[in-house]
C-alpha atoms as a PDB file:
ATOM      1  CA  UNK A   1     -54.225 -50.443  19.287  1.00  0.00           C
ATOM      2  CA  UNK A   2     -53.310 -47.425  22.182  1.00  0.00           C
ATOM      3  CA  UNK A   3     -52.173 -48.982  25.525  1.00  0.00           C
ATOM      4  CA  UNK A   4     -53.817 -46.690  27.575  1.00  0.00           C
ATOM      5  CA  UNK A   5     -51.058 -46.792  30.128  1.00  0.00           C
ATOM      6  CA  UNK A   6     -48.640 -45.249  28.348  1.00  0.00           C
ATOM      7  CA  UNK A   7     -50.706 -43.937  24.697  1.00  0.00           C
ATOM      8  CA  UNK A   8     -48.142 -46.097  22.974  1.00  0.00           C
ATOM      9  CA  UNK A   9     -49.492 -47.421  19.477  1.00  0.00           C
ATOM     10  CA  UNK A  10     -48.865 -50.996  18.988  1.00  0.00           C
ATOM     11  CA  UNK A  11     -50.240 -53.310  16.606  1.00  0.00           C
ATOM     12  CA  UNK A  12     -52.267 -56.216  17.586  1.00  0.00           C
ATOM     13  CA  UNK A  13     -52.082 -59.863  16.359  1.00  0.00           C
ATOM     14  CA  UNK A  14     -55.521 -61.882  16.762  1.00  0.00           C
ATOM     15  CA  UNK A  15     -55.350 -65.878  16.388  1.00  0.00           C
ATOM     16  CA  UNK A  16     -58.163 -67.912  16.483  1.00  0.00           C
ATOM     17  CA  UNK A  17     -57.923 -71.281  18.902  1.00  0.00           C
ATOM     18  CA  UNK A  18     -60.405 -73.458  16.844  1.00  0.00           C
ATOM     19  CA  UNK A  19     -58.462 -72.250  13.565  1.00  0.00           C
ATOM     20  CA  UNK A  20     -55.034 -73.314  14.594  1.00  0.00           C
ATOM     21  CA  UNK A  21     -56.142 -76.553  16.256  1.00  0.00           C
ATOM     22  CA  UNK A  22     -58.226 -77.399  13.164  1.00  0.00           C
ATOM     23  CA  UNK A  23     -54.803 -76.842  10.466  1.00  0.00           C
ATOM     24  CA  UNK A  24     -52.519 -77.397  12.829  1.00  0.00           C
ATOM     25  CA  UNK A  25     -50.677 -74.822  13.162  1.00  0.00           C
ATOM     26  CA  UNK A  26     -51.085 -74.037  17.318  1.00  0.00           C
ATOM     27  CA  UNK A  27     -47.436 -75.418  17.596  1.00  0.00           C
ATOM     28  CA  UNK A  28     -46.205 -72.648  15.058  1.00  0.00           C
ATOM     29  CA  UNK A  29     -48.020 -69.746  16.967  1.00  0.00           C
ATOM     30  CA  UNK A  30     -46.671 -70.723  20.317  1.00  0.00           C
ATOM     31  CA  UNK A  31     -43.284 -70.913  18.857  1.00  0.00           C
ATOM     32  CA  UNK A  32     -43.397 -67.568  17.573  1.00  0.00           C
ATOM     33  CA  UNK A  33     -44.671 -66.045  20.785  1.00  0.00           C
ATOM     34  CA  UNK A  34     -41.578 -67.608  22.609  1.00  0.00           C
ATOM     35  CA  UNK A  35     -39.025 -66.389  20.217  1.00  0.00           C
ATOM     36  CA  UNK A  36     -40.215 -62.949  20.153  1.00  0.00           C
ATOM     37  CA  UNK A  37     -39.964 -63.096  23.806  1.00  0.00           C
ATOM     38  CA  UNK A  38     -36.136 -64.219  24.100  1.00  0.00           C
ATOM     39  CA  UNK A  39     -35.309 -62.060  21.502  1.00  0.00           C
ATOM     40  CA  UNK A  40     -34.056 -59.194  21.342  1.00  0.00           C
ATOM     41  CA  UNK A  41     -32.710 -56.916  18.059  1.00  0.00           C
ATOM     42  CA  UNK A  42     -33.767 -53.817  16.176  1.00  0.00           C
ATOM     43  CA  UNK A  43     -34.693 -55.185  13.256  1.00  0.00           C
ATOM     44  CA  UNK A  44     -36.627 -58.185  13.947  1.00  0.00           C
ATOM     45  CA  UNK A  45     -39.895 -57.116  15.411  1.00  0.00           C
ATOM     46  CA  UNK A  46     -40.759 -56.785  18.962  1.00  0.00           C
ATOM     47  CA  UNK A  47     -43.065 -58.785  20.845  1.00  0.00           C
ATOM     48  CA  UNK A  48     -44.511 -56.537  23.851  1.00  0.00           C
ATOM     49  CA  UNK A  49     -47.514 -58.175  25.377  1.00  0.00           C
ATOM     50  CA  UNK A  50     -49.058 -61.531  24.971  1.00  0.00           C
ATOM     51  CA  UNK A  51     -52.460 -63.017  26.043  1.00  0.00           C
ATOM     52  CA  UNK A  52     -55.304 -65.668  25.547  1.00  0.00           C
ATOM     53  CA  UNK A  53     -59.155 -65.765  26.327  1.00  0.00           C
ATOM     54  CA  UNK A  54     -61.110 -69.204  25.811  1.00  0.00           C
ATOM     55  CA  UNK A  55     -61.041 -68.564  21.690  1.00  0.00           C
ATOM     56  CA  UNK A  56     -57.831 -66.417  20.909  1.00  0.00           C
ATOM     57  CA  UNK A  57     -54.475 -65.779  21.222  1.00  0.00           C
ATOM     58  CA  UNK A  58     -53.455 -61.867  20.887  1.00  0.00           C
ATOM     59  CA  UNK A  59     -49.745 -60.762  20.439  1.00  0.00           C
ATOM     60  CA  UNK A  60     -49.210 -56.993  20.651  1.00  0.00           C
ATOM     61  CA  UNK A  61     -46.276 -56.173  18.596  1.00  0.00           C
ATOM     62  CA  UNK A  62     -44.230 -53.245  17.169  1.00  0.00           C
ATOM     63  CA  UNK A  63     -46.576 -50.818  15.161  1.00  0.00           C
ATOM     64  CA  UNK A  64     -44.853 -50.320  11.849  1.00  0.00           C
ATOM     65  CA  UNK A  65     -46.824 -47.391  10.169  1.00  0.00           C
ATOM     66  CA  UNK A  66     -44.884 -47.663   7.063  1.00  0.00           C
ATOM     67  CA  UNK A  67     -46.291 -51.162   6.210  1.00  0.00           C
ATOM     68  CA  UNK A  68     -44.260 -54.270   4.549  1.00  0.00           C
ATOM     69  CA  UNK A  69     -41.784 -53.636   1.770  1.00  0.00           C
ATOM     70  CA  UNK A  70     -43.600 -55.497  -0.513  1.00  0.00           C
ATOM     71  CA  UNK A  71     -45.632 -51.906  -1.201  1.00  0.00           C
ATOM     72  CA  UNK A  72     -42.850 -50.073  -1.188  1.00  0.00           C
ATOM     73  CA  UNK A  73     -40.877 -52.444  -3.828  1.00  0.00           C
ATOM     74  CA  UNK A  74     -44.002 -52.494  -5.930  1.00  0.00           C
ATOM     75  CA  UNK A  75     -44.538 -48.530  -5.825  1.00  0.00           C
ATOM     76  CA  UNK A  76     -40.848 -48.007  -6.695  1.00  0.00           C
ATOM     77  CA  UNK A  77     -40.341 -45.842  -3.314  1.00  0.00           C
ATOM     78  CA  UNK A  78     -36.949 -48.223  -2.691  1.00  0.00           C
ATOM     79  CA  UNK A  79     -33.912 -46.790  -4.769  1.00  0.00           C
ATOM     80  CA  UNK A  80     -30.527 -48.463  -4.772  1.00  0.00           C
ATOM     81  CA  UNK A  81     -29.270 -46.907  -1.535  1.00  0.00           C
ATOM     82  CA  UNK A  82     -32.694 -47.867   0.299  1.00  0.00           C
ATOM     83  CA  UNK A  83     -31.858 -51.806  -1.145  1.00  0.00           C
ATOM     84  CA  UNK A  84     -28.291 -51.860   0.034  1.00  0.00           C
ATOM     85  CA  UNK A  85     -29.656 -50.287   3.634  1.00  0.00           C
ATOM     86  CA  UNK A  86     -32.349 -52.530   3.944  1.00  0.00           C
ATOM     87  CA  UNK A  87     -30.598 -55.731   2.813  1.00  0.00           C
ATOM     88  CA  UNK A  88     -27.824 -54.970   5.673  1.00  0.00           C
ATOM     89  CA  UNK A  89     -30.193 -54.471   8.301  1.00  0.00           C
ATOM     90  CA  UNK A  90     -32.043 -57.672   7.395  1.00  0.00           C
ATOM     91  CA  UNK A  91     -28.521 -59.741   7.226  1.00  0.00           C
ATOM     92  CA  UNK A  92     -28.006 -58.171  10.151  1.00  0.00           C
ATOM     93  CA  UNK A  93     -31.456 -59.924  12.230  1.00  0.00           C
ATOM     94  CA  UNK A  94     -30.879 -62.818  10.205  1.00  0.00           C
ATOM     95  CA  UNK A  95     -27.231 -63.173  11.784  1.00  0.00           C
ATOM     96  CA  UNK A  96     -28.230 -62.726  15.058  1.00  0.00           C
ATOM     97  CA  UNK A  97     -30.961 -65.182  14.518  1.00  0.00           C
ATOM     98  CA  UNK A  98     -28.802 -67.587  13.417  1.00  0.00           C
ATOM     99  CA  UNK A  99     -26.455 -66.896  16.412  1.00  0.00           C
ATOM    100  CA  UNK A 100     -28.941 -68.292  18.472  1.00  0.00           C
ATOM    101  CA  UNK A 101     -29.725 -71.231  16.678  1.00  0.00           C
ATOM    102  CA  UNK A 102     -32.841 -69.467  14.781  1.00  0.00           C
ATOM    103  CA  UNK A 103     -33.295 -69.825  10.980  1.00  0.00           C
ATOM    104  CA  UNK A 104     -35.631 -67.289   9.860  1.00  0.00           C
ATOM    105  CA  UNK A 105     -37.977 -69.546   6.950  1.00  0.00           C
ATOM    106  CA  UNK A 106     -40.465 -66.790   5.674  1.00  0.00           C
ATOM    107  CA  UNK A 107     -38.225 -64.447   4.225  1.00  0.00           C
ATOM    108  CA  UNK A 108     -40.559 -62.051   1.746  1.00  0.00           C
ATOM    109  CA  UNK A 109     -40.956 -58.672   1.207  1.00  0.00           C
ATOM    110  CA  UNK A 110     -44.708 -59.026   2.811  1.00  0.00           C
ATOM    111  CA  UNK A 111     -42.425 -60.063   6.142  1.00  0.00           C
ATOM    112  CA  UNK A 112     -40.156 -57.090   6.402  1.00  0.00           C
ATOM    113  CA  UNK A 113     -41.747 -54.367   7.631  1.00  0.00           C
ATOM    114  CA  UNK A 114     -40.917 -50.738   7.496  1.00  0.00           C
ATOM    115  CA  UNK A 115     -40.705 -48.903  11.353  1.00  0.00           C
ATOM    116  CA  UNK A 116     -41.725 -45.150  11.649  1.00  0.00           C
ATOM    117  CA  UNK A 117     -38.185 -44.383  11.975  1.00  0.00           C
ATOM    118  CA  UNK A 118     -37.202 -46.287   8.270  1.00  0.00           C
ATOM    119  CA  UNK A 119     -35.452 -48.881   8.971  1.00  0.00           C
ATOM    120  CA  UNK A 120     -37.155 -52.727   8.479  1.00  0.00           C
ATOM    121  CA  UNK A 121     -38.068 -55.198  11.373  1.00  0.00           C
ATOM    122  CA  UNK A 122     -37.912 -58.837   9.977  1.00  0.00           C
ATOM    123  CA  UNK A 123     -41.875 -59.923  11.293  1.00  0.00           C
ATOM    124  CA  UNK A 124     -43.975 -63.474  11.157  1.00  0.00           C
ATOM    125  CA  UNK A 125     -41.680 -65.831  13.008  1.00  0.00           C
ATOM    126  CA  UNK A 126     -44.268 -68.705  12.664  1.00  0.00           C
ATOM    127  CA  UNK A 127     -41.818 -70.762  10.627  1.00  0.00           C
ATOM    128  CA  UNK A 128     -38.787 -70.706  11.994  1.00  0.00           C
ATOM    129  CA  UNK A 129     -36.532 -73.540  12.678  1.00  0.00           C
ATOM    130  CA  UNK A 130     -35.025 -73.766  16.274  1.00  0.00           C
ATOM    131  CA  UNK A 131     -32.081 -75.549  17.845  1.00  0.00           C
ATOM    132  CA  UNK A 132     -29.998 -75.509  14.305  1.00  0.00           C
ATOM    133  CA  UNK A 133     -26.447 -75.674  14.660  1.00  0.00           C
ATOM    134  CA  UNK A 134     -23.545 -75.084  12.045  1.00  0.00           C
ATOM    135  CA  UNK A 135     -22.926 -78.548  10.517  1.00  0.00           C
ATOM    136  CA  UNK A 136     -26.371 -79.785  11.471  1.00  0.00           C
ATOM    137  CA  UNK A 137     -27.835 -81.522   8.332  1.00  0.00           C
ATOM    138  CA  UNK A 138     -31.750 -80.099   9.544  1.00  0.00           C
ATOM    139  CA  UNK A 139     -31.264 -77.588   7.396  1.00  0.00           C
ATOM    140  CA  UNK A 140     -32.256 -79.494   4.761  1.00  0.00           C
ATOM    141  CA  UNK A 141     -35.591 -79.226   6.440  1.00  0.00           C
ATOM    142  CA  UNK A 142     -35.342 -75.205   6.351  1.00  0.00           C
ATOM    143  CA  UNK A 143     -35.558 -75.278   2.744  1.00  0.00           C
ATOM    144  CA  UNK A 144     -39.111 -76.129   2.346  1.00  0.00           C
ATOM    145  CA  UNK A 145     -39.890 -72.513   2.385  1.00  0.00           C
ATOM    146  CA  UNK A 146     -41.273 -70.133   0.086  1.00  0.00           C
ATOM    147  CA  UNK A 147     -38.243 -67.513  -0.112  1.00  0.00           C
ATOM    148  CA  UNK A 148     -36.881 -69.016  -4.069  1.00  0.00           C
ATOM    149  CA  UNK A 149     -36.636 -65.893  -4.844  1.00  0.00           C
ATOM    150  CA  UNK A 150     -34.291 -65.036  -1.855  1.00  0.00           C
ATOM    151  CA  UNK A 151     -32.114 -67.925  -2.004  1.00  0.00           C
ATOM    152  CA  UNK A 152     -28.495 -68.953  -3.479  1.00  0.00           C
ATOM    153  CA  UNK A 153     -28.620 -71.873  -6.110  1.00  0.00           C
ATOM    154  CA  UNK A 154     -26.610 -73.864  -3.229  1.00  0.00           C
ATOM    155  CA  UNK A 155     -29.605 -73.336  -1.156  1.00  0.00           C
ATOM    156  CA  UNK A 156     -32.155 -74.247  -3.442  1.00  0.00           C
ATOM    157  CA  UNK A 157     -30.641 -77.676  -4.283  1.00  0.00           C
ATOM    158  CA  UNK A 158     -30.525 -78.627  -0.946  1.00  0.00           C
ATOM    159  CA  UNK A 159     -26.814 -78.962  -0.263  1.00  0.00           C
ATOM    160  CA  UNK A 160     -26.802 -76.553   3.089  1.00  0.00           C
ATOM    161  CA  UNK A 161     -24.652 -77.734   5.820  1.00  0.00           C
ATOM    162  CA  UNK A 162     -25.290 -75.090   8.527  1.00  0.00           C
ATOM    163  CA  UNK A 163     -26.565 -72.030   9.541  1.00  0.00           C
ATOM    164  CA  UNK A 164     -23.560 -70.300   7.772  1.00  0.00           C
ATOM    165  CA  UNK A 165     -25.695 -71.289   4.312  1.00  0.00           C
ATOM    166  CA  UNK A 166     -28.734 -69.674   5.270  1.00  0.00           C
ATOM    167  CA  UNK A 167     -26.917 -66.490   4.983  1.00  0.00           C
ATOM    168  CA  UNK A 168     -27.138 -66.733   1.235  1.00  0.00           C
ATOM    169  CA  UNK A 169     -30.698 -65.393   1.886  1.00  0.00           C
ATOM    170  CA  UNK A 170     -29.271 -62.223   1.181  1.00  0.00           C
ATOM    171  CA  UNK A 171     -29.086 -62.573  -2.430  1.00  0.00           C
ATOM    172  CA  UNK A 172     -31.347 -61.266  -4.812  1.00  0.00           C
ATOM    173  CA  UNK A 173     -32.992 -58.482  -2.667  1.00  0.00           C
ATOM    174  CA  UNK A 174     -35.256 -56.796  -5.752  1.00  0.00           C
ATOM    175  CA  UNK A 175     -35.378 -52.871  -5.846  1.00  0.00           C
ATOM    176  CA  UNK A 176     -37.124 -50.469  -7.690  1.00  0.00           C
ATOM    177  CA  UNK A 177     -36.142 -47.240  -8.785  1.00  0.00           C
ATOM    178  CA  UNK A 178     -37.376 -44.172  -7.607  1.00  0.00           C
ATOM    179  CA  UNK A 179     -37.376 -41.501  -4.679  1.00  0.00           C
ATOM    180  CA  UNK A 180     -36.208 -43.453  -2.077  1.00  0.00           C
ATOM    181  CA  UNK A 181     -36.373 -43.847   1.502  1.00  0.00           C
ATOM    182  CA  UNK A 182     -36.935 -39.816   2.686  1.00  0.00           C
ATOM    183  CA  UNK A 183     -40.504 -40.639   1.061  1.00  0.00           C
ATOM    184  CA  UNK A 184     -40.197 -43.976   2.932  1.00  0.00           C
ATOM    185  CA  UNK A 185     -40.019 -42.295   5.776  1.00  0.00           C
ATOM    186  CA  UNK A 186     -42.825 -39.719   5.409  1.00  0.00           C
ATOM    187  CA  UNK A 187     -45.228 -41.812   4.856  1.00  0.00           C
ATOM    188  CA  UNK A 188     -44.154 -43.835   7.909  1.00  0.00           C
ATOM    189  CA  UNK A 189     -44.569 -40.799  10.183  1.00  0.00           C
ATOM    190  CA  UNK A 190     -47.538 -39.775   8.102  1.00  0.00           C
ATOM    191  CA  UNK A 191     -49.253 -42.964   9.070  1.00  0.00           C
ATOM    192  CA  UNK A 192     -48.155 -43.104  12.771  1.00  0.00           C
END
């Protein structure tokens, strides 16, 4: 979407009322909303605008033309420079998340998108864990996610103590071979 105010592209996240309510899931949306709003870091998208009408919630966000790294992984666009790049900038969010008591449970490629500038904004804070403090034993809880692929073995049997573990989540980033992120990067500005 254009705000006309300022011809700024952003994109625009729709969620339907009845849909939440029915699975449940309201609590995770408003949570989201009210993280992106206290936060604040380059790579962990940017919440700009938020509103409701009687059947949806809308969250205008950061417009990422280069689209998750999930196509980029599987189109072998991410060479071993773009991995060790990317990977950095998502320990980085992840660190700052965890600074202020965040843990970031959705780690995929689908969830890291690319910016028209290159680098990767961590997006889809629905299932983050709040309030988690180093030696809390919640983040047990944090594990039921869907990241296996992400995690240490530590992790995955459950023997976190903190936020300090969740770091592990930098592990095994995957990476494919081929031109890297200058064609990354076109395509972003391409799209934008």
């Amino acid at each position: 979407v254009r705000f006309q105010a300022n011809k700024q592209i952003y994109t625009m996240k729709v969620l339907d009322k009845k849909y939440l309510i029915r699975n449940n899931l309201l609590r995770y949306a408003i949570t989201q909303c009210n993280i992106l709003r206290q936060i604040n870091n380059p790579f962990i998208i940017k919440l700009h605008f938020s509103f409701q009408t009687a059947d949806f919630l809308y969250m205008i966000l950061d417009y990422c033309p280069g689209g998750d790294l999930s196509y980029h992984v599987n189109m072998n666009l991410v060479d071993e420079h773009d991995t060790k790049l990317y990977s950095a900038e998502v320990v980085f969010a992840l660190l700052y998340l965890h600074q202020n008591g965040i843990v970031f449970r959705n780690l995929s490629l689908e969830n890291i998108m690319i910016s028209s500038d290159g680098h990767v904004k961590l997006a889809d804070l629905s299932l983050v864990k709040e309030n988690v403090q180093e030696g809390n034993k919640e983040l047990d809880d944090v594990l039921c996610c869907s990241f296996t692929n992400f995690v240490n073995e530590e992790m995955k049997i459950r023997k976190g103590k903190g936020r300090s573990e969740a770091s592990g989540l930098q592990g095994s980033q995957r990476h494919g071979r081929g031109s890297g992120r200058r064609k990354i990067r076109e395509r972003a500005l391409r799209a934008s």
